[in-house]
N, C-alpha and C. Protein backbone atom coordinates (compact mmCIF):
# COMPACT_ATOMS: atom_id res chain seq x y z
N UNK A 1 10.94 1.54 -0.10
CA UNK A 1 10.43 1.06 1.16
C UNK A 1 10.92 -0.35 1.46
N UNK A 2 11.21 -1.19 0.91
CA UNK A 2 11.99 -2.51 0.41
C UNK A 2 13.39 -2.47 1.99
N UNK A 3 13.08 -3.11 2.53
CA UNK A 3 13.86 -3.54 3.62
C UNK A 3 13.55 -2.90 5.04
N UNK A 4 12.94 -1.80 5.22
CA UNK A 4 12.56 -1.44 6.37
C UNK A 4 11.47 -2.31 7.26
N UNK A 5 11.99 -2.67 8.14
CA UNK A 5 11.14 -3.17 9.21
C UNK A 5 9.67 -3.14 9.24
N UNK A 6 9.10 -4.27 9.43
CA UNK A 6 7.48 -4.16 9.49
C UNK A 6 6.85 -2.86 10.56
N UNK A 7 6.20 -2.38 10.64
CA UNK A 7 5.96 -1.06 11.74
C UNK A 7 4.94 -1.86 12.44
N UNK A 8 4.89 -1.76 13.78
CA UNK A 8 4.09 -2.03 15.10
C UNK A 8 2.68 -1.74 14.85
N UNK A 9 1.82 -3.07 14.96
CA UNK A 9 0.68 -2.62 14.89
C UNK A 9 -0.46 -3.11 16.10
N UNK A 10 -1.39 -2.46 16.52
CA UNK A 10 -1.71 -2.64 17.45
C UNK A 10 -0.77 -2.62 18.60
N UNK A 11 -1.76 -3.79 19.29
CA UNK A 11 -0.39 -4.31 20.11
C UNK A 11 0.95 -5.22 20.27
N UNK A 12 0.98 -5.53 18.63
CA UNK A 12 1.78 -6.45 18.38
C UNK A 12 2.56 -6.18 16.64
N UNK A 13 3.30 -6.75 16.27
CA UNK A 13 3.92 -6.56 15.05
C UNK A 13 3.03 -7.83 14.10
N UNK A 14 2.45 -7.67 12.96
CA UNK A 14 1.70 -8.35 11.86
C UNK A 14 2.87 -9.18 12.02
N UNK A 15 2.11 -10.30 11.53
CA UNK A 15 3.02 -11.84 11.53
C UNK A 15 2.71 -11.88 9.87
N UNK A 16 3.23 -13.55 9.52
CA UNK A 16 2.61 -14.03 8.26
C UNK A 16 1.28 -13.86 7.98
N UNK A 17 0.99 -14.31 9.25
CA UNK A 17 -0.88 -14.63 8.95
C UNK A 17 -1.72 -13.53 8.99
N UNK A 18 -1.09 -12.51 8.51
CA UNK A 18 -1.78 -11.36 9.04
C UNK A 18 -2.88 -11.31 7.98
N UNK A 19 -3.78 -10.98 9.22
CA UNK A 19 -5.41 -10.69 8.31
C UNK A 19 -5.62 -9.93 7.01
N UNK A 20 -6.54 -10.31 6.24
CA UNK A 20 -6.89 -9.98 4.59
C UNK A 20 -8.05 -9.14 4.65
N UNK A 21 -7.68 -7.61 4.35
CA UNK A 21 -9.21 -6.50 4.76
C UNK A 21 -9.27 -5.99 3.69
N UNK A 22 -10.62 -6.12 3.89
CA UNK A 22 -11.82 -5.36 2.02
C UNK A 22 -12.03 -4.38 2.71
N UNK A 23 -11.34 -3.23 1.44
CA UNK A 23 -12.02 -1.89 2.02
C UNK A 23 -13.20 -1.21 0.54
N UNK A 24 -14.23 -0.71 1.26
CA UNK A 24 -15.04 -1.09 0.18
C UNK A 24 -15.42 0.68 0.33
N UNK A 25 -15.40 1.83 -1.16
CA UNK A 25 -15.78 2.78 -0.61
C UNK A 25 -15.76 3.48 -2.11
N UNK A 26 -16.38 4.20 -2.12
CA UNK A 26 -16.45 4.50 -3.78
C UNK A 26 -15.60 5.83 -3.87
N UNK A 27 -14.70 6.77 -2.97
CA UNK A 27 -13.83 7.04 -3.26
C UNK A 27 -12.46 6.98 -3.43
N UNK A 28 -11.53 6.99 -4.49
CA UNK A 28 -10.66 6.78 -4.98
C UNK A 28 -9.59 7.24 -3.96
N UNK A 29 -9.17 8.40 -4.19
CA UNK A 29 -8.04 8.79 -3.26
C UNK A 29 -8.13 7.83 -1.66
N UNK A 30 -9.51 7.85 -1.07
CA UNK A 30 -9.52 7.24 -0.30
C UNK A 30 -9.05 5.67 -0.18
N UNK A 31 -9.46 4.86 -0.94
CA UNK A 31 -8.91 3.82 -1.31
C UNK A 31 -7.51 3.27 -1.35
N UNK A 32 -7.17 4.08 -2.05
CA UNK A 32 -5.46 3.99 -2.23
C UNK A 32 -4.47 4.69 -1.06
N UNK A 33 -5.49 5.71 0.17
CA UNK A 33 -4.95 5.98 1.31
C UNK A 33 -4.94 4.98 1.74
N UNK A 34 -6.29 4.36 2.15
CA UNK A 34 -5.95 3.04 3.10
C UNK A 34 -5.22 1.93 2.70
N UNK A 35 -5.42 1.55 1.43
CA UNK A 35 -4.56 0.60 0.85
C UNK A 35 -3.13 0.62 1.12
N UNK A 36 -2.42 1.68 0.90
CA UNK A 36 -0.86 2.36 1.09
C UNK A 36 -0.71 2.13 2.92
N UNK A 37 -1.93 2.86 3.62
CA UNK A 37 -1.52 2.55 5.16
C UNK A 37 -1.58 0.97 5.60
N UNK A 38 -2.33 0.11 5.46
CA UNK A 38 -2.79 -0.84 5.76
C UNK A 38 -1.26 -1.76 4.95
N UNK A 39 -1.15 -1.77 3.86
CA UNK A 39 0.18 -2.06 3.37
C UNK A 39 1.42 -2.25 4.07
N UNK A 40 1.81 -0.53 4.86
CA UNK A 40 2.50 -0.30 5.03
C UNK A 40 3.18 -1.09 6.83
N UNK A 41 1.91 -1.38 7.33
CA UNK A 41 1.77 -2.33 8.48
C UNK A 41 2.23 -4.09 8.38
N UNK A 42 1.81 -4.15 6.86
CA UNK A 42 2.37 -5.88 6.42
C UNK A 42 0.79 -6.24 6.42
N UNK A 43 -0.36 -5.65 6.32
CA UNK A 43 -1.72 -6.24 6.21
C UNK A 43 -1.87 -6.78 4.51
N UNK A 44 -2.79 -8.05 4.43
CA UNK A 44 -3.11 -7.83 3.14
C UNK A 44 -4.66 -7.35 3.16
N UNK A 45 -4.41 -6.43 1.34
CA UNK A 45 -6.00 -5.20 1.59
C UNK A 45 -6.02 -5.27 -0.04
N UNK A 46 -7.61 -5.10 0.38
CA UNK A 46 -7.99 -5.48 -1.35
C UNK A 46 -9.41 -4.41 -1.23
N UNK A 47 -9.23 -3.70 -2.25
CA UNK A 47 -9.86 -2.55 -2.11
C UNK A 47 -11.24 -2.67 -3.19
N UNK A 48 -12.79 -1.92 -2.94
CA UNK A 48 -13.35 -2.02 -4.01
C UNK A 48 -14.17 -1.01 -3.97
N UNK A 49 -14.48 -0.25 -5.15
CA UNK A 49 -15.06 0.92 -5.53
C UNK A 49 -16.83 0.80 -5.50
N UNK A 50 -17.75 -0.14 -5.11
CA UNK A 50 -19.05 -0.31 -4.54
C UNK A 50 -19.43 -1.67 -4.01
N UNK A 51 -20.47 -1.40 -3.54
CA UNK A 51 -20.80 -2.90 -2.24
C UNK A 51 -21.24 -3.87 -3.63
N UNK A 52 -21.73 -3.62 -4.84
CA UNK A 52 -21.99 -4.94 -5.59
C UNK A 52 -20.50 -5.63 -5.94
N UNK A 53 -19.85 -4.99 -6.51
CA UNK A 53 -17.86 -5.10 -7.03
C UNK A 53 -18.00 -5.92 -5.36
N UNK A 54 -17.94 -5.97 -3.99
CA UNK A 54 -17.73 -6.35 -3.29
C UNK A 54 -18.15 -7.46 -2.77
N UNK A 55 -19.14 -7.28 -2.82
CA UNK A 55 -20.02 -8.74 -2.84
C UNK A 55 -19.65 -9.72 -3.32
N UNK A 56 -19.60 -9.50 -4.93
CA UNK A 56 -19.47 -10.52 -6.13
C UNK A 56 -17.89 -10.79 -5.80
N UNK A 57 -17.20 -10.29 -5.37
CA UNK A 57 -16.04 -10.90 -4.76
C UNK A 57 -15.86 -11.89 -4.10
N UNK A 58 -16.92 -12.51 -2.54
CA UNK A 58 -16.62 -13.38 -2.16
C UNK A 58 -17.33 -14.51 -2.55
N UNK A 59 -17.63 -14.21 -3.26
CA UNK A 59 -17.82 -16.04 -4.19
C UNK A 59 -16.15 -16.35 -4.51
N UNK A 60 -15.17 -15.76 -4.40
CA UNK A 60 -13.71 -16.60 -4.66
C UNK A 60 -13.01 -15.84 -3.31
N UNK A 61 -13.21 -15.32 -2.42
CA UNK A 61 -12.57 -15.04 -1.10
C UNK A 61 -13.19 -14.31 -0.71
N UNK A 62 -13.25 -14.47 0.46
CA UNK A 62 -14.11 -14.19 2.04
C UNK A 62 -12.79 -13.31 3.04
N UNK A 63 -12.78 -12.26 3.16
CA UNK A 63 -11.76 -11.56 3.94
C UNK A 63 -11.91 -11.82 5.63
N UNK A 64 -10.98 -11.41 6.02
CA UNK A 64 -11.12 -11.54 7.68
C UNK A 64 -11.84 -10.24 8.26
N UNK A 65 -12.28 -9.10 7.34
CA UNK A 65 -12.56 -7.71 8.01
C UNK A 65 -12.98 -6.99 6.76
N UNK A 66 -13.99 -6.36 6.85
CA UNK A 66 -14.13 -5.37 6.03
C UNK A 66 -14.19 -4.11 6.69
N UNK A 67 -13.58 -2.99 6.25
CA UNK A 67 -13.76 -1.34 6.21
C UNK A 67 -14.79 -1.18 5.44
N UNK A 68 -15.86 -0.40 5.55
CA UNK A 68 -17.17 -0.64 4.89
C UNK A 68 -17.53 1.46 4.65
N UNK A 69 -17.56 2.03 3.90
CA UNK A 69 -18.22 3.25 3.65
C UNK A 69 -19.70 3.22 3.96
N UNK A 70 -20.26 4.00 4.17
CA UNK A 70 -21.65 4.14 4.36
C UNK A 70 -22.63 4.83 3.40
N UNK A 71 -22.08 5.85 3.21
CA UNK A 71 -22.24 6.83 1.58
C UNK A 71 -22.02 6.44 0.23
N UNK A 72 -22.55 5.54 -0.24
CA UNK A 72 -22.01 4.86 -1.97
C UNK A 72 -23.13 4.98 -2.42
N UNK A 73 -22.67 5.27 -3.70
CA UNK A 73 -24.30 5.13 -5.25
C UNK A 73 -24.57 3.87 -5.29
N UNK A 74 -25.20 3.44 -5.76
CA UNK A 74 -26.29 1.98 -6.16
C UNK A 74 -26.27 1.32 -5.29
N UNK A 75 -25.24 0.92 -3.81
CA UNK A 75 -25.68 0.08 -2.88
C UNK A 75 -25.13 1.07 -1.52
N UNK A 76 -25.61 1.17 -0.40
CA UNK A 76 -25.34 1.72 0.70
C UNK A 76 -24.52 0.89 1.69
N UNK A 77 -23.87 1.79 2.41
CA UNK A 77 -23.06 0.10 3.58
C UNK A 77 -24.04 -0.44 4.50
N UNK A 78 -25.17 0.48 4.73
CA UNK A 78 -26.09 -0.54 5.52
C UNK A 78 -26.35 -1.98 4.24
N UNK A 79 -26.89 -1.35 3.31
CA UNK A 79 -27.19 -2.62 2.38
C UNK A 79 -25.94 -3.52 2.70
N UNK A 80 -25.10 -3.11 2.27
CA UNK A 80 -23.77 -4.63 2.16
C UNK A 80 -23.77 -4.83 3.24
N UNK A 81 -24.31 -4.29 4.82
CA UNK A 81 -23.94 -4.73 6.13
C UNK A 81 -25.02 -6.03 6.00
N UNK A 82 -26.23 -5.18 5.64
CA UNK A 82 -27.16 -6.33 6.17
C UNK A 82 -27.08 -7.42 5.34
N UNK A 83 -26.70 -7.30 4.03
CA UNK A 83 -26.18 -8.56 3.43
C UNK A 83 -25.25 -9.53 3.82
N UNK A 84 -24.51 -9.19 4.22
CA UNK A 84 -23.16 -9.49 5.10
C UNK A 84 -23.68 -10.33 6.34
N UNK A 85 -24.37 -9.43 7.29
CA UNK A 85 -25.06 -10.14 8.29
C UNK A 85 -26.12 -11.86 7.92
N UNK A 86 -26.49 -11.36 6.88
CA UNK A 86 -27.54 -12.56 6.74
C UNK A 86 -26.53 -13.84 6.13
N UNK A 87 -26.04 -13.48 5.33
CA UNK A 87 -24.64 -14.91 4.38
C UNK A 87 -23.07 -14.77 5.69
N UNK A 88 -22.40 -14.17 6.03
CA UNK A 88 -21.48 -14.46 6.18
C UNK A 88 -21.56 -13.38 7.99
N UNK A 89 -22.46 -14.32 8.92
CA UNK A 89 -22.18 -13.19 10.10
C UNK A 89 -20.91 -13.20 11.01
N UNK A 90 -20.05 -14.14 11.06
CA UNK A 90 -18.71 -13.70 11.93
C UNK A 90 -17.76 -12.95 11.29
N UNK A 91 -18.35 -12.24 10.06
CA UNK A 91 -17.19 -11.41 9.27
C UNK A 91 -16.95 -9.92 9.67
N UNK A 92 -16.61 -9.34 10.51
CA UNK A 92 -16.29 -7.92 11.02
C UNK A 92 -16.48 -7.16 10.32
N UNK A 93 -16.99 -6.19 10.48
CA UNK A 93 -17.44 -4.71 9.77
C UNK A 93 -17.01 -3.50 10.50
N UNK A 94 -15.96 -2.98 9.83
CA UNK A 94 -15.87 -1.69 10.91
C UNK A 94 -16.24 -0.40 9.59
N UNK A 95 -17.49 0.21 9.91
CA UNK A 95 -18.33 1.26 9.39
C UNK A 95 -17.43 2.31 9.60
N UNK A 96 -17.13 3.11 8.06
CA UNK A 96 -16.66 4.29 8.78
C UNK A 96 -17.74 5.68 7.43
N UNK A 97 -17.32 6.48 8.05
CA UNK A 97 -18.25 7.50 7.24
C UNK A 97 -18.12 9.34 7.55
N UNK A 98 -17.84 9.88 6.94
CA UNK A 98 -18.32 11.12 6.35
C UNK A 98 -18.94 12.13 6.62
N UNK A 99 -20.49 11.07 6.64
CA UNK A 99 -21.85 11.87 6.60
C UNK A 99 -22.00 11.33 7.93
N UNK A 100 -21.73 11.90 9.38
CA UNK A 100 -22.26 11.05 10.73
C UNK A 100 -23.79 11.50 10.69
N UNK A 101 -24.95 10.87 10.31
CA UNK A 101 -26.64 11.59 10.33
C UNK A 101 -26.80 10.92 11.23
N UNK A 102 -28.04 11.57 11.90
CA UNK A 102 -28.90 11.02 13.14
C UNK A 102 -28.98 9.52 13.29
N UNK A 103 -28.78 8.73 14.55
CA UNK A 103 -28.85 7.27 14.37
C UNK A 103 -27.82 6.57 13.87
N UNK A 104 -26.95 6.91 12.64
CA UNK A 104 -26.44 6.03 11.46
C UNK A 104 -25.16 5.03 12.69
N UNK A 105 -24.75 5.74 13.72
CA UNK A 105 -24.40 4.81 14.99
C UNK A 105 -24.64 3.79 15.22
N UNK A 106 -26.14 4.26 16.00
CA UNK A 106 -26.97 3.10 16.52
C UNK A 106 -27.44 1.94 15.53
N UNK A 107 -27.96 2.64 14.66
CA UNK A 107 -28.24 1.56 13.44
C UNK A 107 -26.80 0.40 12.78
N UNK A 108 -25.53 1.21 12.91
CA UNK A 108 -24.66 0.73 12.31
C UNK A 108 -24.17 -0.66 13.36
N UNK A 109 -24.05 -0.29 14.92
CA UNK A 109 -23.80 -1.47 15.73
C UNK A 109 -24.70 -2.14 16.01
N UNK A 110 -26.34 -2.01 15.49
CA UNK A 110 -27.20 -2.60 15.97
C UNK A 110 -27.05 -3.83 15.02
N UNK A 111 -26.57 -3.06 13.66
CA UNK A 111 -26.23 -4.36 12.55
C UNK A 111 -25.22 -5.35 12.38
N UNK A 112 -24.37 -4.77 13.81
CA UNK A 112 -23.40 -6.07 14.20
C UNK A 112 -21.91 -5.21 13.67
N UNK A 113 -22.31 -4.25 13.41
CA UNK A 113 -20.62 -3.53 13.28
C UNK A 113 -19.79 -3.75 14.36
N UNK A 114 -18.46 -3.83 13.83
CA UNK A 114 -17.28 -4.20 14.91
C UNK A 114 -17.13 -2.56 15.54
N UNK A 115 -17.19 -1.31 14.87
CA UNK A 115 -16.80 -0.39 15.33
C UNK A 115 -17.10 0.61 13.99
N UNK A 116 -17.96 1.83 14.63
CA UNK A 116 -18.29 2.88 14.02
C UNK A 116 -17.11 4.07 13.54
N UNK A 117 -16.47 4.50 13.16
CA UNK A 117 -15.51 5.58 13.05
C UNK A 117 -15.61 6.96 12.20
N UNK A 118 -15.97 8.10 12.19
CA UNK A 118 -15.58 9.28 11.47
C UNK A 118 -14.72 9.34 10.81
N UNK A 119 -14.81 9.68 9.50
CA UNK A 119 -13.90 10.40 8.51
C UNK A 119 -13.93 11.49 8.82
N UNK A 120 -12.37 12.31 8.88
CA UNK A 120 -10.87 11.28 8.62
C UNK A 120 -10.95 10.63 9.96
N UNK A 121 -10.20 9.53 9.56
CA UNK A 121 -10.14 8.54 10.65
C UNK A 121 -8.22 8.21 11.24
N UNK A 122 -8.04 8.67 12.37
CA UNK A 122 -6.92 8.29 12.45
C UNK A 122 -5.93 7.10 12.28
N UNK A 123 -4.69 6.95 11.68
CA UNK A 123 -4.42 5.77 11.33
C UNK A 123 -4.63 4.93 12.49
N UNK A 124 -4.05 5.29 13.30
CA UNK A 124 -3.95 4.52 14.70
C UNK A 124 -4.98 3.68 15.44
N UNK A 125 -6.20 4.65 15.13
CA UNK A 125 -7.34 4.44 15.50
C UNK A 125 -8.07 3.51 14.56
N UNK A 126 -7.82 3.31 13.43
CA UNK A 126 -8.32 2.40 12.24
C UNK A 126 -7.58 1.32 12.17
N UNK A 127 -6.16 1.10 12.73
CA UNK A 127 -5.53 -0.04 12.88
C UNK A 127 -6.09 -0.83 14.00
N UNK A 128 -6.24 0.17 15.08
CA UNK A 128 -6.65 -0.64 15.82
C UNK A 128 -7.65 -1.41 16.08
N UNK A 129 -8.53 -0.68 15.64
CA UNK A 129 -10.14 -1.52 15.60
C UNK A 129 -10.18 -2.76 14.17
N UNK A 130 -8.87 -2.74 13.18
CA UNK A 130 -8.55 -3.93 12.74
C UNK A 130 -8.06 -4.92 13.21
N UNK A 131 -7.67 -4.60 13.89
CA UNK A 131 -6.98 -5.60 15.34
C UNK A 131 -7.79 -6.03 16.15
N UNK A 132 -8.60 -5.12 16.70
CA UNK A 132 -9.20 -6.02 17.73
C UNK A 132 -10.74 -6.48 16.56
N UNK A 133 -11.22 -6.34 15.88
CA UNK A 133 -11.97 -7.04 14.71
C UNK A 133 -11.70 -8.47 14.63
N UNK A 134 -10.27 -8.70 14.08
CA UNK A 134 -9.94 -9.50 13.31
C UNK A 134 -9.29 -10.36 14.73
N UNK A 135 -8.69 -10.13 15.86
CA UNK A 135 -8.15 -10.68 16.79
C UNK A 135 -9.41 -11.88 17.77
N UNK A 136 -10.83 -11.09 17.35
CA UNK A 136 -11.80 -11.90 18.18
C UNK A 136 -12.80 -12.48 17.10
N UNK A 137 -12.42 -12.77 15.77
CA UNK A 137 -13.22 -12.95 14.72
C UNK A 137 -12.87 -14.63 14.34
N UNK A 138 -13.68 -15.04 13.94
CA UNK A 138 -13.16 -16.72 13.53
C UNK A 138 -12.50 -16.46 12.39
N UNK A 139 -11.93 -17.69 11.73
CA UNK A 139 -10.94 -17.44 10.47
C UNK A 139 -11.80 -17.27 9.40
N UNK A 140 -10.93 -16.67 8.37
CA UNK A 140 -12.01 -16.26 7.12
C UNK A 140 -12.08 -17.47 6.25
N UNK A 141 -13.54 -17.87 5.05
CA UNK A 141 -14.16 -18.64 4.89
C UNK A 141 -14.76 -19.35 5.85
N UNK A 142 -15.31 -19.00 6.60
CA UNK A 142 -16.60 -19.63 7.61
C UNK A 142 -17.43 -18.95 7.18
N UNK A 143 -18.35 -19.29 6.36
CA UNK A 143 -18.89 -18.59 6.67
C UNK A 143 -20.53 -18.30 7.78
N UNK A 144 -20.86 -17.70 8.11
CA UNK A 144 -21.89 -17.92 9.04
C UNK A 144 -21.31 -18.35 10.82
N UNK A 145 -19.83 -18.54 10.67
CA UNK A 145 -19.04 -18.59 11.54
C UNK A 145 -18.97 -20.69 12.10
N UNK A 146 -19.66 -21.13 10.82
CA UNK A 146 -19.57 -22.50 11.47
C UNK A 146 -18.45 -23.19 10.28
């Protein structure tokens, strides 16, 4: 893959500064899908297998965006949302999930999600709502947005 052109994202081609996204989801294959797509755009992506592994992460970096699962053992993505919300609220959350149950929508943007999405999720459609996330988001380490 070594020399081919960065590929178009959004509405624009990833620069240097291109945004740093935690994708947080306790399945594997999944992980290393998005990791490989998100890659393959010029994003940097740092992947983690539950919301505690995720958490305990930004005590040494604070991402510009998280991809957040909703369905995980020992912590749920509402949990890491609302955690998220209370320590670090200008940090984007785009919820995606699986299991669409009654509400888990409403509840998910009521908690300040950037954007709800179904699994499978189209690439296109998951780039983009990283884009516009990260395009109207303050820079990462603010946290609380000040």
């Amino acid at each position: 893959m070594r020399g081919l052109p960065r590929l178009p994202y959004s509405h624009g081609v990833v620069t240097k500064a291109s945004p740093h996204v935690a994708v947080v989801d306790d399945e594997e294959p999944i992980r290393k899908a998005l990791m490989r797509l998100m890659r393959s755009v010029g994003l940097s992506v740092e992947t983690f297998a539950s919301g505690p592994e995720f958490l305990q992460s930004l005590d040494t970096r604070l991402p510009d965006c998280v991809v957040l699962d909703l369905h995980m053992p020992h912590m749920n993505g509402f949990g890491v949302q609302a955690h998220l919300a209370q320590k670090y609220a200008a940090l984007p959350v785009i919820i995606f999930t699986g299991h669409d149950l009654p509400n888990a929508r409403e509840r998910a943007m009521a908690g300040g999600a950037s954007a709800f999405l179904r699994k499978p999720v189209l690439d296109r459609i998951l780039l983009d709502a990283i884009s516009a996330a990260t395009s109207s988001a303050q820079p990462a380490g603010s946290p609380n947005g000040k």
